[in-house]
Structure formats: C-alpha cells, structure tokens
N, C-alpha and C. Protein backbone atom coordinates (compact mmCIF):
# COMPACT_ATOMS: atom_id res chain seq x y z
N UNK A 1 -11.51 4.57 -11.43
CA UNK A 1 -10.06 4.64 -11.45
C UNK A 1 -9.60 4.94 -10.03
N UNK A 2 -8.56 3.86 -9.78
CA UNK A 2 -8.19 4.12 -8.03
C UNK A 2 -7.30 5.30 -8.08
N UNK A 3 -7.02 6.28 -7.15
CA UNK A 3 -6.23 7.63 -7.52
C UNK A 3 -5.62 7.99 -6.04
N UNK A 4 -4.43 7.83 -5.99
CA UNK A 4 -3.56 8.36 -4.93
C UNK A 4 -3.71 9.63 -4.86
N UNK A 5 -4.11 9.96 -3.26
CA UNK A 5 -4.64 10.76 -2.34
C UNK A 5 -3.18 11.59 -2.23
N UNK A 6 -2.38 12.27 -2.89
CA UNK A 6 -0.94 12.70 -3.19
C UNK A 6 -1.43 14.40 -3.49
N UNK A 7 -2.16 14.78 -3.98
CA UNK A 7 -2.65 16.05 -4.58
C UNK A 7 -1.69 15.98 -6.22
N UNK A 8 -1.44 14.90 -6.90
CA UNK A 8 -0.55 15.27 -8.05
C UNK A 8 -1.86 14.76 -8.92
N UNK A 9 -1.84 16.16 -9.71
CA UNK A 9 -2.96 15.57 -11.09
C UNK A 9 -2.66 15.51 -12.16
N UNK A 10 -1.06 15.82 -12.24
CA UNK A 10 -0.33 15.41 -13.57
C UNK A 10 0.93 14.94 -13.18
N UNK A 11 1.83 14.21 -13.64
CA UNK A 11 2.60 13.32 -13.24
C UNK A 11 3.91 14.88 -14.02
N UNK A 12 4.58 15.64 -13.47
CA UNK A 12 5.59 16.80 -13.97
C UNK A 12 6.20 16.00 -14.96
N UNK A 13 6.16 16.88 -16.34
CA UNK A 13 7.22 16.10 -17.22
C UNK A 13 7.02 15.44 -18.12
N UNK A 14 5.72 14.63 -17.65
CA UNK A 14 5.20 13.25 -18.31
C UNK A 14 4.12 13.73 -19.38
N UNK A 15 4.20 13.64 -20.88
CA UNK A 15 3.10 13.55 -21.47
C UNK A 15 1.83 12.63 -21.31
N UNK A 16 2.37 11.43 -20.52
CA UNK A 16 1.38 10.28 -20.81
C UNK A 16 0.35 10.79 -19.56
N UNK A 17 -0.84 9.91 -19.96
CA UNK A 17 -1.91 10.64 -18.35
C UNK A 17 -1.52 9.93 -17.20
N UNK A 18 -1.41 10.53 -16.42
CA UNK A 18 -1.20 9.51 -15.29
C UNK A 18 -3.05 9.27 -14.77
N UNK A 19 -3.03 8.85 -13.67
CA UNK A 19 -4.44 8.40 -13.37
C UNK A 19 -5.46 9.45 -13.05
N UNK A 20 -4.86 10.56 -12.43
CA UNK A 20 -5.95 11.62 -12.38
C UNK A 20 -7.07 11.92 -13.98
N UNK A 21 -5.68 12.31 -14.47
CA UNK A 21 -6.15 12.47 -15.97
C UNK A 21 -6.74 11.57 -16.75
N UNK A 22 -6.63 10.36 -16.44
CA UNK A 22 -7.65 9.56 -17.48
C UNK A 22 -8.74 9.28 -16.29
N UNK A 23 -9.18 9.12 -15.11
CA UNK A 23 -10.54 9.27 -14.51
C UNK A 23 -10.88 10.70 -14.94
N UNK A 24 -9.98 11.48 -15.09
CA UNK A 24 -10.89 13.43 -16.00
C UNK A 24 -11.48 12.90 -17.36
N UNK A 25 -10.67 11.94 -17.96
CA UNK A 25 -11.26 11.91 -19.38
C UNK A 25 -12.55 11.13 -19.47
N UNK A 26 -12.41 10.41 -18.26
CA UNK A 26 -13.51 9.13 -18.70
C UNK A 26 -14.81 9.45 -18.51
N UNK A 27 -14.75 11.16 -17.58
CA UNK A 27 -16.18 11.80 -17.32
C UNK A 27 -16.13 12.92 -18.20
N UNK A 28 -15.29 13.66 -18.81
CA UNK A 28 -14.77 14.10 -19.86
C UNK A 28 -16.28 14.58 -21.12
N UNK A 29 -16.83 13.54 -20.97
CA UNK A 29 -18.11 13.73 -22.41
C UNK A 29 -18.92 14.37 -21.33
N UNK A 30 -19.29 13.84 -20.60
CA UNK A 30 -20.21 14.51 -19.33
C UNK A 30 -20.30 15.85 -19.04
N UNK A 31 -18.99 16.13 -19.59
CA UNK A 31 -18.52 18.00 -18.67
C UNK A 31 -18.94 18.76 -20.12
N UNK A 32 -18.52 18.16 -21.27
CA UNK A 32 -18.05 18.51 -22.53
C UNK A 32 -16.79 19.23 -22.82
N UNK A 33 -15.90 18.28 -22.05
CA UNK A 33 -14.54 18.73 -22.21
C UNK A 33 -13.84 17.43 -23.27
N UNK A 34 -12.95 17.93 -23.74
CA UNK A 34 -11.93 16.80 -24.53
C UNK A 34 -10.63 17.16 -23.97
N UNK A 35 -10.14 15.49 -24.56
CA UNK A 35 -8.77 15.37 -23.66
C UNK A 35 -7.42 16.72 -23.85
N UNK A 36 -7.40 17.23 -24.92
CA UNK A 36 -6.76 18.70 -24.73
C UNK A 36 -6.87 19.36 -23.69
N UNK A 37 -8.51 19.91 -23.56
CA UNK A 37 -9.05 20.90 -22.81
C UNK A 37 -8.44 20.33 -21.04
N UNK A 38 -8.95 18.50 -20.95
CA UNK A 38 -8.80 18.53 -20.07
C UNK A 38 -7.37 18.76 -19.20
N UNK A 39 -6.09 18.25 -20.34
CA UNK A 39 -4.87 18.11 -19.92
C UNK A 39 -4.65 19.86 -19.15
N UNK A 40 -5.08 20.84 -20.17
CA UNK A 40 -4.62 22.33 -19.87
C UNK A 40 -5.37 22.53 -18.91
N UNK A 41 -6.49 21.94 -18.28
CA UNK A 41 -6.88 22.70 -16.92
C UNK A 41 -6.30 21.51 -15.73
N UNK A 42 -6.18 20.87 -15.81
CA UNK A 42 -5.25 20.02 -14.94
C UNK A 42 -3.76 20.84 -14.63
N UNK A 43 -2.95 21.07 -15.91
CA UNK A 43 -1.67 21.96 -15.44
C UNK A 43 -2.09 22.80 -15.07
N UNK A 44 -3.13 23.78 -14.49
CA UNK A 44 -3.28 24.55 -13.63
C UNK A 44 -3.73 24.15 -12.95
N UNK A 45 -3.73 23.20 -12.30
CA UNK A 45 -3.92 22.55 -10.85
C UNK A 45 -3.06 23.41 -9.66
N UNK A 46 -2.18 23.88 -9.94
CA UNK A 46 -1.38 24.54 -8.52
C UNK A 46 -1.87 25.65 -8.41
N UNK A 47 -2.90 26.14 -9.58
CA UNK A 47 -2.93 28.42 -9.39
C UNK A 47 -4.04 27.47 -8.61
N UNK A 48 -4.98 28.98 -8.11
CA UNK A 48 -6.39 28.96 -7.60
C UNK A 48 -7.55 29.06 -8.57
N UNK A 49 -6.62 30.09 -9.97
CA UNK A 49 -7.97 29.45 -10.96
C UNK A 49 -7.77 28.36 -11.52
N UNK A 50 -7.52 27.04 -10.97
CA UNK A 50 -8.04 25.78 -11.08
C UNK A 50 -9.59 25.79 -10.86
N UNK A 51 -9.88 26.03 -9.68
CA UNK A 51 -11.29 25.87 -8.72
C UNK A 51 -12.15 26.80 -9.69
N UNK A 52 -11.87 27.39 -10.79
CA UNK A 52 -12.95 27.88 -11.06
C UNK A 52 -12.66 27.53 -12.68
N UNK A 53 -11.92 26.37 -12.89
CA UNK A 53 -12.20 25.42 -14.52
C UNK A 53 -13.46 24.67 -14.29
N UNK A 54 -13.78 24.69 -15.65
CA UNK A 54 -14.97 24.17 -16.30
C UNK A 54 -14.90 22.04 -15.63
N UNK A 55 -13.83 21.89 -15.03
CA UNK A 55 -13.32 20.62 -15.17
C UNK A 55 -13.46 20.35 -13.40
N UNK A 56 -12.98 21.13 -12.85
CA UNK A 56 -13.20 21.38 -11.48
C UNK A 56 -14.12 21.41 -10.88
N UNK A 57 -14.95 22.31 -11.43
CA UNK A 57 -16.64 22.67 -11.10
C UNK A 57 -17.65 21.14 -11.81
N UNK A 58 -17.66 20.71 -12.79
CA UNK A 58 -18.06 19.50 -13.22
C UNK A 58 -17.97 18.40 -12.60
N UNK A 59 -16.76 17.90 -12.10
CA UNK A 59 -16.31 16.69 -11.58
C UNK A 59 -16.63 16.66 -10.04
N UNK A 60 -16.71 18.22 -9.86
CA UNK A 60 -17.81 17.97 -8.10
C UNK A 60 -19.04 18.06 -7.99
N UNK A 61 -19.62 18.59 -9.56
CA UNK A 61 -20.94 18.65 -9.53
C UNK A 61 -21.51 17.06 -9.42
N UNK A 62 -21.05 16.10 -10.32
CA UNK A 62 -21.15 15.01 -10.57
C UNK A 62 -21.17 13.91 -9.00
N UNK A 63 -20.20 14.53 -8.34
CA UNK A 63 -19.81 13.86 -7.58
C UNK A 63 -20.74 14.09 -6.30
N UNK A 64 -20.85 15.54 -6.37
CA UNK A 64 -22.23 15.88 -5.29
C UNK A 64 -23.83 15.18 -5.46
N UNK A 65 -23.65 15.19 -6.96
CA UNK A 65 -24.95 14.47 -7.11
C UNK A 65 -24.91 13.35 -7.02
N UNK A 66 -23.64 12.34 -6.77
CA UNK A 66 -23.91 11.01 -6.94
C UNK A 66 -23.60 10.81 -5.08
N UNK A 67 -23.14 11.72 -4.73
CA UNK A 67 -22.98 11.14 -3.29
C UNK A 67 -24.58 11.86 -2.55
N UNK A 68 -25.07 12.82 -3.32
CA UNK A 68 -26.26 13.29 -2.77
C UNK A 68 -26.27 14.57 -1.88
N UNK A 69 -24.73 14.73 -1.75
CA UNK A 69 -24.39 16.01 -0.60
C UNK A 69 -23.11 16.47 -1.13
N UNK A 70 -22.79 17.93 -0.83
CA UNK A 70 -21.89 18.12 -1.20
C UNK A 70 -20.68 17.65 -0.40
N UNK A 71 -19.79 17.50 -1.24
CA UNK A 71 -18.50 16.57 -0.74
C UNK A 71 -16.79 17.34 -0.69
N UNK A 72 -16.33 16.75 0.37
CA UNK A 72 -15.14 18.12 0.80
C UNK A 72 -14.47 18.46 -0.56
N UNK A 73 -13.95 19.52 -0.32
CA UNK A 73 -13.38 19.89 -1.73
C UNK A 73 -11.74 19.71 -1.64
N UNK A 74 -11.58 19.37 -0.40
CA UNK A 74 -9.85 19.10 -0.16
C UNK A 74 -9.53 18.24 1.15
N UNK A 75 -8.60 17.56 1.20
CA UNK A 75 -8.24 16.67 2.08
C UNK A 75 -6.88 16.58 2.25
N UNK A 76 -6.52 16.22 3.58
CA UNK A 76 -4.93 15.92 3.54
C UNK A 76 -4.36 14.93 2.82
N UNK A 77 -3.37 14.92 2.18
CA UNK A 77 -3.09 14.02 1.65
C UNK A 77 -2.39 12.63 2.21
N UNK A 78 -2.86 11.82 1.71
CA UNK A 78 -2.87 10.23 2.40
C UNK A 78 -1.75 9.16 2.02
N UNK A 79 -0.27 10.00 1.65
CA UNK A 79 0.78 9.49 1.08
C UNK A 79 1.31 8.69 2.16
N UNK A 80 1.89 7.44 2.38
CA UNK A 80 2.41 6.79 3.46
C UNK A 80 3.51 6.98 3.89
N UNK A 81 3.74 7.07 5.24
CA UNK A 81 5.39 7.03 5.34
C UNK A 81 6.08 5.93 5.70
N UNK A 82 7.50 5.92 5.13
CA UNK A 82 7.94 4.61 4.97
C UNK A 82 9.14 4.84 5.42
N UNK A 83 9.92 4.31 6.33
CA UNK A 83 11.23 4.49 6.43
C UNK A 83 11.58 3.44 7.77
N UNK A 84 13.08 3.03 8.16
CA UNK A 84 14.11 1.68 8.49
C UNK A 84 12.89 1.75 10.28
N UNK A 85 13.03 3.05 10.89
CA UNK A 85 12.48 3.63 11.76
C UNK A 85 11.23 2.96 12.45
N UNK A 86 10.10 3.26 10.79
CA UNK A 86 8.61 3.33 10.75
C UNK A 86 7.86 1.79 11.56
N UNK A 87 7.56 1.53 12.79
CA UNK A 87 7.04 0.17 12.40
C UNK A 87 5.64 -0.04 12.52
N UNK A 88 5.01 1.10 12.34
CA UNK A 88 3.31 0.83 12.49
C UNK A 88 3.11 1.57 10.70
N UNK A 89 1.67 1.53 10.57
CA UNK A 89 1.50 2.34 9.54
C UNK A 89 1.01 3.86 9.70
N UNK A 90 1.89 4.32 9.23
CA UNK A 90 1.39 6.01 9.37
C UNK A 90 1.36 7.19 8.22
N UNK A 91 0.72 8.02 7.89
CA UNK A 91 0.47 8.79 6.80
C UNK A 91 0.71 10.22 7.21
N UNK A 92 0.74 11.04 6.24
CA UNK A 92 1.09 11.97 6.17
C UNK A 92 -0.11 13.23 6.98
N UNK A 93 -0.98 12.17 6.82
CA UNK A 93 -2.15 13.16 7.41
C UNK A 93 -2.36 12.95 8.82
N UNK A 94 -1.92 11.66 9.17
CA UNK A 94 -1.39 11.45 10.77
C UNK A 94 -0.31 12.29 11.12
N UNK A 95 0.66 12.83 10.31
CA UNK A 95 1.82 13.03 11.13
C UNK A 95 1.14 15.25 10.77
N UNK A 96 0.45 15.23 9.72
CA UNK A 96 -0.06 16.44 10.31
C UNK A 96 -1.32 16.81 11.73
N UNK A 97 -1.57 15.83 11.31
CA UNK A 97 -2.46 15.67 12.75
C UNK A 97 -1.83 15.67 14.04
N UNK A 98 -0.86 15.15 14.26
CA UNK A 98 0.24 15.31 15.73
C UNK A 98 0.78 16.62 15.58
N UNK A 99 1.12 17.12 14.34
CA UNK A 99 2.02 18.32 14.62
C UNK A 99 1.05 19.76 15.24
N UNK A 100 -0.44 19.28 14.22
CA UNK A 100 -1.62 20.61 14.69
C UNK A 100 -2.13 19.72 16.74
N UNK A 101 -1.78 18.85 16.46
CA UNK A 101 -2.34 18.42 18.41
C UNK A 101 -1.27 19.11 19.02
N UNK A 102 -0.06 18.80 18.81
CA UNK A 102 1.49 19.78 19.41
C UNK A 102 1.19 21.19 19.74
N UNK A 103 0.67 21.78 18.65
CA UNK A 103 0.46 23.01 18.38
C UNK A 103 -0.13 23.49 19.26
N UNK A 104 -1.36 22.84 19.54
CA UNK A 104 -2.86 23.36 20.07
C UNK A 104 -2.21 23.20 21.60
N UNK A 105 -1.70 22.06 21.88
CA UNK A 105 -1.38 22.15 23.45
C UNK A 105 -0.25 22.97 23.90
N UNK A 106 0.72 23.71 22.66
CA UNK A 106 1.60 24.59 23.14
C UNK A 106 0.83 25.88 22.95
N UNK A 107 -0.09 26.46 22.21
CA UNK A 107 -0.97 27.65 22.63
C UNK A 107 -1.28 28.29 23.41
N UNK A 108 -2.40 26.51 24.52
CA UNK A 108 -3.17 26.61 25.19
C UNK A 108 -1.94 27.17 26.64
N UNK A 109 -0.75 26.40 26.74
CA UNK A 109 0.01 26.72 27.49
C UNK A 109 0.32 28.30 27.65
C-alpha cells in the first residue's frame, strides 16, 4: 500500500480507513491484532504511548526483519509544496532543511 509521508494515520473524522489503516490491517494477522484493535491504537497516534502499542512495535519488527536492519522510526514529512510562487519541486522536508541550515549559520555567528 503506497502511503503519504504526511504523519496522518487516520484521516480526523473519517470512519472509513484511509491508507495507513488498511496497510495496519493487511499485516494485522501477523501482529494478532484485528481491525478494532487496530483502528484504537492508530487514534493514539499523537500521545507517545503510541510507540509502545502492540501495533507499533509489530509493524517495525516486521519491517526490521524484512529490511534486515533496524529502520528509522521517524522522518520528516515529505508533503509537497505547491503554490502560484513555487517553480521547482520542493517539500516540506526541504524547506525544514533550509530553515535548520539558517539556523546553524546564525549560531555559528
């Protein structure tokens, strides 16, 4: 399941799954979670005991073992920016990346 790099793992509002949630379900037998279990540890996606659901810990176990190493547990998010302005392509994790380079050279100053 392709899954926008957004940090949203439930779509606010929406009963239906959006895509996070049905790539949770489809490994789901694997964890021995069902789609209940999985929806309620997904809405705690924003606390910190997320990182320590049964759903969280599973889906990186899986993922460590299939990549062979353990694999980052967070990333910037890779939402695009779009606007009349914009004429190259640039992301959100580029434009945090200029603001921490800004940073670092007004420090060092």
């Amino acid at each position: 399941v392709r899954l926008a790099l957004d940090g949203d793992l439930i779509a606010p509002g929406s009963i239906m799954p959006g895509a996070t949630e049905t790539a949770a379900r489809k490994v789901g037998g694997k964890l021995g979670l069902r789609n209940p279990q999985i929806r309620r540890q997904l809405e705690d996606g924003d606390s910190l005991a997320f990182e320590d659901s049964k759903l969280y810990a599973g889906v990186f176990a899986l993922a460590d073992a299939a990549a062979g190493k353990p694999l980052p547990r967070a990333v910037l998010p890779g939402i695009e920016l779009k606007s009349p302005k914009i004429t190259r392509k640039l992301t959100t994790a580029w434009f945090a990346g200029r603001v921490d380079e800004r940073y670092q050279r007004c420090m060092k100053r």
